[in-house]
C-alpha atoms as a PDB file:
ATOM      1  CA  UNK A   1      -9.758  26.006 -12.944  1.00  0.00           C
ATOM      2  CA  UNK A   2      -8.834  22.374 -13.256  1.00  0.00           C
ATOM      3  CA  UNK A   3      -6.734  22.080 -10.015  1.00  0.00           C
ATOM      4  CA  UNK A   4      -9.591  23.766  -7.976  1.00  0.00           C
ATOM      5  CA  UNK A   5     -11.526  21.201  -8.854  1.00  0.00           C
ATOM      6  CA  UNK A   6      -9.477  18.067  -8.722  1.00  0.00           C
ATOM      7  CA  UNK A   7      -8.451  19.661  -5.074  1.00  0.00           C
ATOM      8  CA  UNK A   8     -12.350  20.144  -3.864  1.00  0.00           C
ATOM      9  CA  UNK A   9     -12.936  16.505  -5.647  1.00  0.00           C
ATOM     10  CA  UNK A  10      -9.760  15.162  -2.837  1.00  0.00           C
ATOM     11  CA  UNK A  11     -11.077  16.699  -0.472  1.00  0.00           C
ATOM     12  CA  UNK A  12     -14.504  15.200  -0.827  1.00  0.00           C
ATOM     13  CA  UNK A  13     -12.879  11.631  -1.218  1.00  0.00           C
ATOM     14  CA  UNK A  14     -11.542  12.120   1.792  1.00  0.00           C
ATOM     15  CA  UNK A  15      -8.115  14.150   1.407  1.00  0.00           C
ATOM     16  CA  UNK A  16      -6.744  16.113   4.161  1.00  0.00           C
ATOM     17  CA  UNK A  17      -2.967  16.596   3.146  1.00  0.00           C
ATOM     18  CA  UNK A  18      -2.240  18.828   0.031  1.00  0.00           C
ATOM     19  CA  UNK A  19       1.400  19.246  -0.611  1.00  0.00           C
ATOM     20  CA  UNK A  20       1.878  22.635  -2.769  1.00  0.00           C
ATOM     21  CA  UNK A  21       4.931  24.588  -3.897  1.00  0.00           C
ATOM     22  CA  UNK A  22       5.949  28.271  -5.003  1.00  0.00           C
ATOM     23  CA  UNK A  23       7.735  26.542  -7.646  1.00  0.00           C
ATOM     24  CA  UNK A  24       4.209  24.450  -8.787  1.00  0.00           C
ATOM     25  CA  UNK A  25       2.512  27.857  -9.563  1.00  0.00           C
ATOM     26  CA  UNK A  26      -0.586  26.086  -8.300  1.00  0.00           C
ATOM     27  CA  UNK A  27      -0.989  27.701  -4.769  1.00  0.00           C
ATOM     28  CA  UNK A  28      -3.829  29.999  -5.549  1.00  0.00           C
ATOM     29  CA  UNK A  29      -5.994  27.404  -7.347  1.00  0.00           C
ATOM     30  CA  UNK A  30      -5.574  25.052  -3.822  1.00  0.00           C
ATOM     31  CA  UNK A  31      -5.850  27.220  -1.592  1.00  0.00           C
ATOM     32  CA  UNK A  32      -9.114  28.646  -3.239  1.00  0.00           C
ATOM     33  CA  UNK A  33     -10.513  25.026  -3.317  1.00  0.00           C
ATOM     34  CA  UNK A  34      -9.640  24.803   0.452  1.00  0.00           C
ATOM     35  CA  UNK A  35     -11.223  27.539   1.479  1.00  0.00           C
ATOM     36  CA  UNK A  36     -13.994  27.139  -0.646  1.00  0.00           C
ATOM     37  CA  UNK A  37     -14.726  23.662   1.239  1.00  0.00           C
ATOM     38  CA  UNK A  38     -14.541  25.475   4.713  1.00  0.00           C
ATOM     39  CA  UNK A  39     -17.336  28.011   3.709  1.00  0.00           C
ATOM     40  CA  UNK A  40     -19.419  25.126   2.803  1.00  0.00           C
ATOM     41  CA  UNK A  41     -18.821  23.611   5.862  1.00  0.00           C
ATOM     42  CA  UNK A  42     -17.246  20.286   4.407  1.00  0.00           C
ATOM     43  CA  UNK A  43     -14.068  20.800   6.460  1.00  0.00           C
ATOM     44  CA  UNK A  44     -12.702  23.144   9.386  1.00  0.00           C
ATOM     45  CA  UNK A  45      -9.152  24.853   8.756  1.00  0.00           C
ATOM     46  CA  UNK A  46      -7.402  22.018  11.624  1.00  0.00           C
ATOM     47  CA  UNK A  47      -8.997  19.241   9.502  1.00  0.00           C
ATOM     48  CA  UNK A  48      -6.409  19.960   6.680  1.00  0.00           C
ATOM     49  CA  UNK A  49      -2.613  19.862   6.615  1.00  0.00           C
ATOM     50  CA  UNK A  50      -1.545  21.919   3.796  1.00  0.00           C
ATOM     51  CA  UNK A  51       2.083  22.062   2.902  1.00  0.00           C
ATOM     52  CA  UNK A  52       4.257  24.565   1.019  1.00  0.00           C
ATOM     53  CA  UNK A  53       7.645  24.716   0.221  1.00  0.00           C
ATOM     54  CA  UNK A  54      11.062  27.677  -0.053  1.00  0.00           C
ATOM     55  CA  UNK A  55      11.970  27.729  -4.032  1.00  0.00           C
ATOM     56  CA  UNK A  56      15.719  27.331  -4.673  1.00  0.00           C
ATOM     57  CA  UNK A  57      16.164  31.184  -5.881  1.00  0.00           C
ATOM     58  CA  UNK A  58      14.945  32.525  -2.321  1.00  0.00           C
ATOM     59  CA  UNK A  59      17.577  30.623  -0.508  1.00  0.00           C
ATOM     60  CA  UNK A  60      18.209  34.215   0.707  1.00  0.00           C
ATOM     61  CA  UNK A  61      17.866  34.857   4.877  1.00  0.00           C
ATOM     62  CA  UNK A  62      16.656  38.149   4.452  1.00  0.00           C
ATOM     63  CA  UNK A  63      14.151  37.052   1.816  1.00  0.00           C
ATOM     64  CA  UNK A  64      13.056  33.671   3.570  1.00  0.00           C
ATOM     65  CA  UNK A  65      10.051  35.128   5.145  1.00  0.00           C
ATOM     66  CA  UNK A  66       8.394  37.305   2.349  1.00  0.00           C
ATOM     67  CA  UNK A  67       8.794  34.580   0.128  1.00  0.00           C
ATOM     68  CA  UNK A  68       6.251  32.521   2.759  1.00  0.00           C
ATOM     69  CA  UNK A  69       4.105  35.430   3.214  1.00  0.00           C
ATOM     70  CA  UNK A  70       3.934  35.385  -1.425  1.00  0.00           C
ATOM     71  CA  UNK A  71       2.922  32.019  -0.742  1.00  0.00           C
ATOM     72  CA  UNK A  72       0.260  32.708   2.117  1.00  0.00           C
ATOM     73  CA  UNK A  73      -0.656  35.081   0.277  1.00  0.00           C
ATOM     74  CA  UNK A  74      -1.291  33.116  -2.489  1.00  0.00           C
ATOM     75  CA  UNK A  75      -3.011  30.291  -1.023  1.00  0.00           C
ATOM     76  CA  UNK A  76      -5.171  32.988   1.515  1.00  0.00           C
ATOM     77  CA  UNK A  77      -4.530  31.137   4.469  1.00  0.00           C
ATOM     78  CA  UNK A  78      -3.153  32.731   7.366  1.00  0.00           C
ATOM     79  CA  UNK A  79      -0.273  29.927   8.197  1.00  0.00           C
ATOM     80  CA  UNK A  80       0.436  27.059   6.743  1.00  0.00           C
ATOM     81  CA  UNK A  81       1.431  23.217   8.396  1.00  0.00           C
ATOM     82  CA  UNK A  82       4.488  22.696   7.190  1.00  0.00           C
ATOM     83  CA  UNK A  83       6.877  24.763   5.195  1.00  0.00           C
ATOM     84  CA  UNK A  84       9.581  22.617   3.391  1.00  0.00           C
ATOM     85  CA  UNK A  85      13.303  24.140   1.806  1.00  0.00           C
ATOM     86  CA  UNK A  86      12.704  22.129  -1.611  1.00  0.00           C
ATOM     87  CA  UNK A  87      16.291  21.238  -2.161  1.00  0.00           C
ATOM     88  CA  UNK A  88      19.423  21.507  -0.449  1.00  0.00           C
ATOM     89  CA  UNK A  89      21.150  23.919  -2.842  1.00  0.00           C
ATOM     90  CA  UNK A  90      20.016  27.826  -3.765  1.00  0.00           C
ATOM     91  CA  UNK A  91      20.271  29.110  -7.443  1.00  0.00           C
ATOM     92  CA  UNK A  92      21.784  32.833  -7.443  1.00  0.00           C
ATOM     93  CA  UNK A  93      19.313  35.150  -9.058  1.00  0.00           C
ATOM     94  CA  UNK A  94      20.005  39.043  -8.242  1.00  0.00           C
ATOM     95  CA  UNK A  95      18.075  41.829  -9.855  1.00  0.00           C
ATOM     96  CA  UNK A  96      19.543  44.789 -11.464  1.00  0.00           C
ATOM     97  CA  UNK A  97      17.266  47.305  -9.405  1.00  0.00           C
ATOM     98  CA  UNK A  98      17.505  45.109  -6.221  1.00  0.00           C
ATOM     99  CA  UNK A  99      15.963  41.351  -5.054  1.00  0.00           C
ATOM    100  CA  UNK A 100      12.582  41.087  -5.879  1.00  0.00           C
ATOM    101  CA  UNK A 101      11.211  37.741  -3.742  1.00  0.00           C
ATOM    102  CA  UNK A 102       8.060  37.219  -5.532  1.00  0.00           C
ATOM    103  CA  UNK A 103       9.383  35.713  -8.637  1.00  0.00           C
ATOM    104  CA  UNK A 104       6.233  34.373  -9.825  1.00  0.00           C
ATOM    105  CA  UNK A 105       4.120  37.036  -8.292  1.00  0.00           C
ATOM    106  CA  UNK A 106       4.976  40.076  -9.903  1.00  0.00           C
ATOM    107  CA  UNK A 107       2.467  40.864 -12.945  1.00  0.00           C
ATOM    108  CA  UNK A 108       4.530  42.726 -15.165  1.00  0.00           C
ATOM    109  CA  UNK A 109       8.036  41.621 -17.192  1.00  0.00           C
ATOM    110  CA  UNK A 110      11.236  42.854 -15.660  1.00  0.00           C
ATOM    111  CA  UNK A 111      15.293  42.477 -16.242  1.00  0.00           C
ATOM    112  CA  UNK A 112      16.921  39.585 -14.862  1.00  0.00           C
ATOM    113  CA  UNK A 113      20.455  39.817 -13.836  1.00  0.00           C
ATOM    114  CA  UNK A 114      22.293  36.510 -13.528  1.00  0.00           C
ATOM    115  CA  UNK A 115      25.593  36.212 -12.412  1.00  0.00           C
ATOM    116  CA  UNK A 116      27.893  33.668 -12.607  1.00  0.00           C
ATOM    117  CA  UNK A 117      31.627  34.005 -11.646  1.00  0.00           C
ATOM    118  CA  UNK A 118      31.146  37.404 -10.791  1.00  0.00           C
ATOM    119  CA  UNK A 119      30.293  38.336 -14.794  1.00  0.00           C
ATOM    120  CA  UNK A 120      26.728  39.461 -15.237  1.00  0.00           C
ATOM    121  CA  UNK A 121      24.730  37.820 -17.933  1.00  0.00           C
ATOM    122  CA  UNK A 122      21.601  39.945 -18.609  1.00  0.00           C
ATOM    123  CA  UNK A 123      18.803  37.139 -19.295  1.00  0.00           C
ATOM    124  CA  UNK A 124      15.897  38.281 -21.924  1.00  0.00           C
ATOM    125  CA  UNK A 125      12.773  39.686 -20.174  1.00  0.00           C
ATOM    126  CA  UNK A 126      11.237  37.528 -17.628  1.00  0.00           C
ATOM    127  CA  UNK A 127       7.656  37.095 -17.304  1.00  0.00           C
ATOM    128  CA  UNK A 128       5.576  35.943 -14.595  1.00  0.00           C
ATOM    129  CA  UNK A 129       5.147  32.067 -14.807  1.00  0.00           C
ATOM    130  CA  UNK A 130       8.703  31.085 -15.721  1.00  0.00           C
ATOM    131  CA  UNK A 131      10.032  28.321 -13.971  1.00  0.00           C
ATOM    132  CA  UNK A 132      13.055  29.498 -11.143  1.00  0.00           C
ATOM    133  CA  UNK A 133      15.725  27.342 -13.281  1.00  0.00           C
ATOM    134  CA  UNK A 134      18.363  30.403 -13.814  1.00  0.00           C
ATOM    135  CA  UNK A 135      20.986  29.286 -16.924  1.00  0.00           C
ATOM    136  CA  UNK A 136      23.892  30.796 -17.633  1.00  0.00           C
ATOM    137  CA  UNK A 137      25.272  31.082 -21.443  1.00  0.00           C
ATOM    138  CA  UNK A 138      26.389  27.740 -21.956  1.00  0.00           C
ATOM    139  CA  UNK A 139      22.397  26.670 -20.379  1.00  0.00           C
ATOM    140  CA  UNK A 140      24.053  25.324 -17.249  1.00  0.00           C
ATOM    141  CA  UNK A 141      22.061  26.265 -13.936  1.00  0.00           C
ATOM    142  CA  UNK A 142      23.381  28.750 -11.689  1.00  0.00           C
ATOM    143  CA  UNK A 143      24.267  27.636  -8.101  1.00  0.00           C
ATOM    144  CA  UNK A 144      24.059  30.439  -5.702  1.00  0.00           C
ATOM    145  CA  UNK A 145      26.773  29.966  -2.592  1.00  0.00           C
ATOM    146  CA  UNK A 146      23.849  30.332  -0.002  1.00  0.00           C
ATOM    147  CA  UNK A 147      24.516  27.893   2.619  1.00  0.00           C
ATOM    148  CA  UNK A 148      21.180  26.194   3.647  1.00  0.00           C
ATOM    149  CA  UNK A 149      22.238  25.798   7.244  1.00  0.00           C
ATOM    150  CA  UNK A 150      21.794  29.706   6.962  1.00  0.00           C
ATOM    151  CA  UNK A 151      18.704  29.524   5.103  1.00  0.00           C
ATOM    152  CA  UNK A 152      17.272  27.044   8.223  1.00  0.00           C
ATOM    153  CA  UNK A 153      17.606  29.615  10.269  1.00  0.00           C
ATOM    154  CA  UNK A 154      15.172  31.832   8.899  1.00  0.00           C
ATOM    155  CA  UNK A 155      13.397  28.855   8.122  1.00  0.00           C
ATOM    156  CA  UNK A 156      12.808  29.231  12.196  1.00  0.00           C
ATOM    157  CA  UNK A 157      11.741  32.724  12.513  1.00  0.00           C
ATOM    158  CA  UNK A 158       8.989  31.527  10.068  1.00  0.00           C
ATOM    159  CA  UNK A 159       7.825  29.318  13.291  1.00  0.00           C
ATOM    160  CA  UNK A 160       8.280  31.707  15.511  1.00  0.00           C
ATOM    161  CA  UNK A 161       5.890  34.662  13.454  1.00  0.00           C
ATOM    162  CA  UNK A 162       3.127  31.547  13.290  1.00  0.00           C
ATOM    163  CA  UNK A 163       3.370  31.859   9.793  1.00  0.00           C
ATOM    164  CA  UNK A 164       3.789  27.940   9.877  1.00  0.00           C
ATOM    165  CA  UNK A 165       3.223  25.328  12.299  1.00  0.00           C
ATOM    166  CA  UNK A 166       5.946  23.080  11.593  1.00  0.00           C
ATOM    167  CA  UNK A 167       9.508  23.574   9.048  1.00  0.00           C
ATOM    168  CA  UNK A 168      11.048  20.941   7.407  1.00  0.00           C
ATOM    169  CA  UNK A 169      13.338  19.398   4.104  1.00  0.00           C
ATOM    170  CA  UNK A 170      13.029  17.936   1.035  1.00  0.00           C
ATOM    171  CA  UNK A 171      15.604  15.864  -1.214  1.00  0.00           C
ATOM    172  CA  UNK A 172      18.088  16.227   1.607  1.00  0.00           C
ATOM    173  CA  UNK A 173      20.274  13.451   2.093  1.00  0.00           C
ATOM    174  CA  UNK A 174      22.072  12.224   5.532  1.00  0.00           C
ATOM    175  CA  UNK A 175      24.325  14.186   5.898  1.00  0.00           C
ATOM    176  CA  UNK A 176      22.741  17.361   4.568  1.00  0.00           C
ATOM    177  CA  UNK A 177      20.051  16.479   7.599  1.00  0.00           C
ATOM    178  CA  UNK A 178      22.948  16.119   9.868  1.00  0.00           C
ATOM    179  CA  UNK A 179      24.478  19.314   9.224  1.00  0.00           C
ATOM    180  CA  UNK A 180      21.119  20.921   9.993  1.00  0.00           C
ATOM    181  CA  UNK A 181      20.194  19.490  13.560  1.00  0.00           C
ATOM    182  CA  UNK A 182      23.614  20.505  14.638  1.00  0.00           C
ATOM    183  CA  UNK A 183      22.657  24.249  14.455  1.00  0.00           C
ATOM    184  CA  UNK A 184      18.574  23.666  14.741  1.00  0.00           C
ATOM    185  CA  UNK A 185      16.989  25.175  17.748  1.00  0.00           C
ATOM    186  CA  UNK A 186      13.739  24.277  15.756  1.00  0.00           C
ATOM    187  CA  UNK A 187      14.109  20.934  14.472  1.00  0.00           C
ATOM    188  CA  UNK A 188      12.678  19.814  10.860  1.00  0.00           C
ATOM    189  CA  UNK A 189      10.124  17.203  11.504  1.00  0.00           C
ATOM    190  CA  UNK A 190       9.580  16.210   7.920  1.00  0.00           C
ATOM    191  CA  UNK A 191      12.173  15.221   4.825  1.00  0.00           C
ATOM    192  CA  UNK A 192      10.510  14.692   1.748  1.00  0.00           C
ATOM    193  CA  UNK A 193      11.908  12.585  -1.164  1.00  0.00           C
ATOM    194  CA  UNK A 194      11.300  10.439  -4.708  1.00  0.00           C
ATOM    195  CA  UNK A 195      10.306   6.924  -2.850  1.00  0.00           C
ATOM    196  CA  UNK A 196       9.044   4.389  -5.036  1.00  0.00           C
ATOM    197  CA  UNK A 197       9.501   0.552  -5.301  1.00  0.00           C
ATOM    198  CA  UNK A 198      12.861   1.305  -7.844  1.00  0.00           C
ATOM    199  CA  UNK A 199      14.388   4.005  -5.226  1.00  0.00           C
ATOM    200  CA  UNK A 200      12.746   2.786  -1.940  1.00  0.00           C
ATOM    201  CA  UNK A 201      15.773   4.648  -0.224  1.00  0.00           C
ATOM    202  CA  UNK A 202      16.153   2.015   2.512  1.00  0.00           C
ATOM    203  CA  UNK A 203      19.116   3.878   4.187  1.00  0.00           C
ATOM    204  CA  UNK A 204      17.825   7.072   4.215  1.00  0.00           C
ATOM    205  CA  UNK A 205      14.937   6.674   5.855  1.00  0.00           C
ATOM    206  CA  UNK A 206      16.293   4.580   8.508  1.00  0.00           C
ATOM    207  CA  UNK A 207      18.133   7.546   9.381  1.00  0.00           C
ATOM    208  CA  UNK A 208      15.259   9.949   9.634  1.00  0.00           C
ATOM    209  CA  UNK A 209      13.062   7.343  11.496  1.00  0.00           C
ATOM    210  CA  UNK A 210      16.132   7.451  13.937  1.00  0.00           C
ATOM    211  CA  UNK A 211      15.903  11.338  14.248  1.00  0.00           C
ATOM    212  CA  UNK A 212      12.498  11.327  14.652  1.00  0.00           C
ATOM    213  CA  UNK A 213      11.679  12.539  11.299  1.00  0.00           C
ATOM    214  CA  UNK A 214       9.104  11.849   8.843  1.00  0.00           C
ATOM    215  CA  UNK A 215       9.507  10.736   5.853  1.00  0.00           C
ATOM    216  CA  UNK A 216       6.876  12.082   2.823  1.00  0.00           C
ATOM    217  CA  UNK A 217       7.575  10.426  -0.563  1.00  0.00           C
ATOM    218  CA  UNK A 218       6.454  11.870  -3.774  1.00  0.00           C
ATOM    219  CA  UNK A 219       6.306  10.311  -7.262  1.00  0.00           C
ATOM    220  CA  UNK A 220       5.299   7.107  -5.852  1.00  0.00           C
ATOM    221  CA  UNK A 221       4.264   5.543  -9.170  1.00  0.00           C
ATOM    222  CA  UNK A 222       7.705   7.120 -10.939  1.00  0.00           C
ATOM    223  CA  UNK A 223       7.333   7.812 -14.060  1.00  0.00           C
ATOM    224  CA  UNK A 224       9.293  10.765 -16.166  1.00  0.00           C
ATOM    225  CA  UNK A 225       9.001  14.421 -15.340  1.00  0.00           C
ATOM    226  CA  UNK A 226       8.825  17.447 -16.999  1.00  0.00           C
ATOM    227  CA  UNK A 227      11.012  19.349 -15.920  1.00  0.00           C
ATOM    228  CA  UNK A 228      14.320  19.307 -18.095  1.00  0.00           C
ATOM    229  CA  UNK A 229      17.016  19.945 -15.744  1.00  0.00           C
ATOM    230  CA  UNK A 230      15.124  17.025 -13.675  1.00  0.00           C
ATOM    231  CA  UNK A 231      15.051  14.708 -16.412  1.00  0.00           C
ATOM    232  CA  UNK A 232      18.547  11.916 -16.160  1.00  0.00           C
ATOM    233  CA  UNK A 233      17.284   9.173 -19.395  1.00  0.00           C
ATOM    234  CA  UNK A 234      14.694   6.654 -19.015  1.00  0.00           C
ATOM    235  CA  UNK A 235      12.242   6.949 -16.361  1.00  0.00           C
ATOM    236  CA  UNK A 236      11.300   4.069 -14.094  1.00  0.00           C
ATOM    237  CA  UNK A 237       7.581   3.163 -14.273  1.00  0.00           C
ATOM    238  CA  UNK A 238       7.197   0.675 -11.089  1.00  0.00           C
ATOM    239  CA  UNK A 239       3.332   0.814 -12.487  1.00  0.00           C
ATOM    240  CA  UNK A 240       4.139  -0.945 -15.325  1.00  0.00           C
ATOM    241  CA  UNK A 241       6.084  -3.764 -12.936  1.00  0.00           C
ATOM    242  CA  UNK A 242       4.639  -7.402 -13.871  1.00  0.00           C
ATOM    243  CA  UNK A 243       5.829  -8.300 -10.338  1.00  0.00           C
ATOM    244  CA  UNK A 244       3.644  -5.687  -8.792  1.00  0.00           C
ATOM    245  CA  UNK A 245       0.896  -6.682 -11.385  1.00  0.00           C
ATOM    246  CA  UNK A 246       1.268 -10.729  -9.256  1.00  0.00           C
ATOM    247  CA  UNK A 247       0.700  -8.622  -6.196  1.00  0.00           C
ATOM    248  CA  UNK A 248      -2.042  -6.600  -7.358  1.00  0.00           C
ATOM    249  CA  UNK A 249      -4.222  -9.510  -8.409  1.00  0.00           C
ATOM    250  CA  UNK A 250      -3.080 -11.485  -5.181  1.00  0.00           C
ATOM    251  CA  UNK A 251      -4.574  -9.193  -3.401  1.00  0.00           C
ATOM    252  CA  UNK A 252      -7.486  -7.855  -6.146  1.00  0.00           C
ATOM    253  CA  UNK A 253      -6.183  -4.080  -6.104  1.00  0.00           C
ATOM    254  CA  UNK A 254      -3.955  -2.010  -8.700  1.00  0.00           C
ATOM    255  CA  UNK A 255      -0.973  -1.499  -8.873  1.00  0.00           C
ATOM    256  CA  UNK A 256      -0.925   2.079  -7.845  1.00  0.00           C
ATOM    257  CA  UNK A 257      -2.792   0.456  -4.421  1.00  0.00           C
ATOM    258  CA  UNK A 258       0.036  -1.938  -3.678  1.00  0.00           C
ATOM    259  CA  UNK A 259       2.433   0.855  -4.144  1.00  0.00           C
ATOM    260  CA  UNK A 260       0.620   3.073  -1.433  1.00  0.00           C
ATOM    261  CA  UNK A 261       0.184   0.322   0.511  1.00  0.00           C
ATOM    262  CA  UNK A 262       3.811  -0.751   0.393  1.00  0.00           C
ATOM    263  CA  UNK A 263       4.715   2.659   0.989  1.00  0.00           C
ATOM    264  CA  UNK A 264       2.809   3.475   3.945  1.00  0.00           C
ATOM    265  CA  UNK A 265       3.656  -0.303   5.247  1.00  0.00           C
ATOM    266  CA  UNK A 266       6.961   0.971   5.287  1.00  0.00           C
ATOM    267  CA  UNK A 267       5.972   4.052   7.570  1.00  0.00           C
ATOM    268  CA  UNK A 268       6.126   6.558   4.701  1.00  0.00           C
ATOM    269  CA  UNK A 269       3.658   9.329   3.760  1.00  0.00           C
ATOM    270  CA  UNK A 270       3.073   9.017   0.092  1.00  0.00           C
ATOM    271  CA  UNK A 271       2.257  11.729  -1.797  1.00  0.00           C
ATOM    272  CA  UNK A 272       0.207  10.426  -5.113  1.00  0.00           C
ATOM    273  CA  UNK A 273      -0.607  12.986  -7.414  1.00  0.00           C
ATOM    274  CA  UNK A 274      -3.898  12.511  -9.941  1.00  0.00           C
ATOM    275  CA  UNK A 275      -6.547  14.815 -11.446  1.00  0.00           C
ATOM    276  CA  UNK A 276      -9.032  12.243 -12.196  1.00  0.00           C
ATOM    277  CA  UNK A 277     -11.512  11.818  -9.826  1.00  0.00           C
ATOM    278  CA  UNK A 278     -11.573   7.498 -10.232  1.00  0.00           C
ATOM    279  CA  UNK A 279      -8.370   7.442  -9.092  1.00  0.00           C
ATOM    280  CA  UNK A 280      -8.666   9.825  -6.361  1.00  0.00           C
ATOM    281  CA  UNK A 281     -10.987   7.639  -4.903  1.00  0.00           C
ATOM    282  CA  UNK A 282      -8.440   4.291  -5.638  1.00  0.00           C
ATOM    283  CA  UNK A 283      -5.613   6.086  -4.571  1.00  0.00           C
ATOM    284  CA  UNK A 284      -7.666   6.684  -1.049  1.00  0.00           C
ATOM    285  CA  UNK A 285      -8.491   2.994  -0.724  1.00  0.00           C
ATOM    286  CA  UNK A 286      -5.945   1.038   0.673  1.00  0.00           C
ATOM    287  CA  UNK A 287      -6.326   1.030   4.472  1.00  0.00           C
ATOM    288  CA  UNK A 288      -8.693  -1.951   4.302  1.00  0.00           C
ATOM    289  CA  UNK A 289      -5.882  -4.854   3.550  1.00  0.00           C
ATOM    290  CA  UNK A 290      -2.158  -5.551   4.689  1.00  0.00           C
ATOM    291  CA  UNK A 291       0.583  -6.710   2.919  1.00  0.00           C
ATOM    292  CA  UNK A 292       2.063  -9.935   3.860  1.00  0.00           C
ATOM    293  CA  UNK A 293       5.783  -9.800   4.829  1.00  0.00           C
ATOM    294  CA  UNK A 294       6.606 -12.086   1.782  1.00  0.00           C
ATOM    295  CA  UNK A 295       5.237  -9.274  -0.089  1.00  0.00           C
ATOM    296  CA  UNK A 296       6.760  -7.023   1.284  1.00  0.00           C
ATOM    297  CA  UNK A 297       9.809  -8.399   0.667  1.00  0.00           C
ATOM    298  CA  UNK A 298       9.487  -8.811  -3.032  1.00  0.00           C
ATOM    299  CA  UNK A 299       8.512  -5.403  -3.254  1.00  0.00           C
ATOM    300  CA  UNK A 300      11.827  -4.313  -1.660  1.00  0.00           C
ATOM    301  CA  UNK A 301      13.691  -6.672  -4.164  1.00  0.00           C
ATOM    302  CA  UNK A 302      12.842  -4.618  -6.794  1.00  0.00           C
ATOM    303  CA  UNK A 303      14.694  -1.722  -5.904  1.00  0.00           C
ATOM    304  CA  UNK A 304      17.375  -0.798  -8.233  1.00  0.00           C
ATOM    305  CA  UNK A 305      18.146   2.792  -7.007  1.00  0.00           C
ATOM    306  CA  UNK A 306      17.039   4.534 -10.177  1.00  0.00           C
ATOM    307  CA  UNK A 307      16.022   8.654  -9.572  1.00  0.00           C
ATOM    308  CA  UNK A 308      13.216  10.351 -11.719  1.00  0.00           C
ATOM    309  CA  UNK A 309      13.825  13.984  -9.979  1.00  0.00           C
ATOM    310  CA  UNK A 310      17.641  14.365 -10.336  1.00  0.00           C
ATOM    311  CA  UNK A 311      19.639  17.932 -11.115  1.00  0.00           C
ATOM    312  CA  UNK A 312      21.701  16.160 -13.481  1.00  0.00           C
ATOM    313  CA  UNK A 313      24.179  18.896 -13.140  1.00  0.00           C
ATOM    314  CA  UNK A 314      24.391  18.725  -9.274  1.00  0.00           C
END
């Protein structure tokens, strides 16, 4: 498929992070792209760091771990780097003949109980491929009462089997962190968030640089998504910036490049997505200039804390 491609096409560009996600339904497609460049000999399996992360239905403890085996299974790689709890909140799906954990795995349709305040609603049949976002009646997500601070530690065992080298977050805020390295024995090493020049989330990630944690931010270029529980109005398009454009030709690079660069200036891991090859390769070429601190700082101006990725209901 499309993604195998686009995945072997990073990896010949010079790609050795891919960030995947049960939720994506994409695993199978990377991780047959990454193997596919180890049997040719183009990479080695410790040459890559391929990340995955917990969907917000398997907040579960007991259902932690076979949901990271779906995904290994998936991908057909015996452990991954890093294995991420997507958000800090769980959605409460239960199944009428018992918790099934691969949600997206299972072939055939089956009946989907949702409950919310304690009255079943019996959801239409659900195939493989729909998206995790349980909705009650009224088409308002369901929050399960899953406590991630529980979830985290099952997050651990997942070290401790070597079914993943590292664990870690993603859209957790401050104090969401805080509440989890007060019960870690296995700390997360990674948070990943929306970072871009309109939410540079300044505060935030002086916190986890003070923790010793990573920051990896995705939609680095904004833009709107397509996910409609996600969406919150107009979506901020930093590419389109006519500041950032003054940078760009400053410096005689796009504006996607100054982004990165600004980005990773900042000591964050950017995550750009892109499945044409062109700007694979542009997206990749940004560690031969430096901006200036003036630049810097105009870049930060622009922030005007505006969220793409937002559960407007949250």
């Amino acid at each position: 498929g499309e993604m195998k491609q686009v995945v072997k096409d990073a990896i010949d560009a010079g790609y050795r992070h891919f960030d995947t996600a049960l939720f994506y339904r994409n695993e199978k497609e990377v991780g047959a792209a990454i193997r596919a460049k180890i049997a040719d000999g183009t990479i080695t399996r410790n040459q890559v760091f391929v990340t995955t992360k917990l969907w917000n239905t398997h907040h579960r403890p007991d259902v932690v771990v076979p949901t990271l085996k779906t995904s290994l299974e998936n991908l057909g790689l015996e452990y991954v780097d890093l294995y991420l709890i997507h958000w800090p909140f769980g959605f409460k799906v239960s199944f009428k003949y018992g918790y099934f954990h691969g949600l997206f795995t299972r072939p055939n349709a089956f009946r989907l109980c949702r409950q919310t305040e304690g009255n079943p609603l019996y959801a239409s049949d659900m195939q493989e491929g729909d998206n995790g976002l349980p909705e009650d009646a009224a088409h308002k997500l369901i929050y399960s009462d899953v406590d991630y601070v529980d979830t985290w530690k099952t997050m651990e065992d997942c070290v401790r089997l070597r079914l993943t080298k590292s664990i870690g977050l993603s859209n957790f805020n401050s104090k969401q962190i805080q509440r989890v390295l007060d019960v870690a024995t296995i700390k997360p090493v990674v948070n990943q968030i929306e970072c871009h020049p309109y939410l540079n989330q300044t505060k935030l990630i002086k916190f986890c640089k003070e923790k010793g944690i990573v920051v990896t931010g995705y939609s680095p270029f904004g833009g709107p998504t397509s996910i409609a529980p996600l969406h919150k109005g107009e979506s901020p398009e930093p590419l389109k910036d006519p500041k950032i454009k003054e940078v760009a030709d400053k410096y005689g690079k796009t504006t996607a490049q100054i982004i990165l660069r600004y980005l990773i200036q900042h000591g964050i891991v950017p995550i750009p997505k892109s499945s044409n090859k062109n700007r694979l390769q542009e997206n990749i070429d940004i560690f031969n200039f430096e901006l200036v601190p003036e630049d810097v700082a105009a870049m930060d101006a622009l922030n005007r804390n505006k969220r793409i990725c937002d559960f407007i209901q949250y």
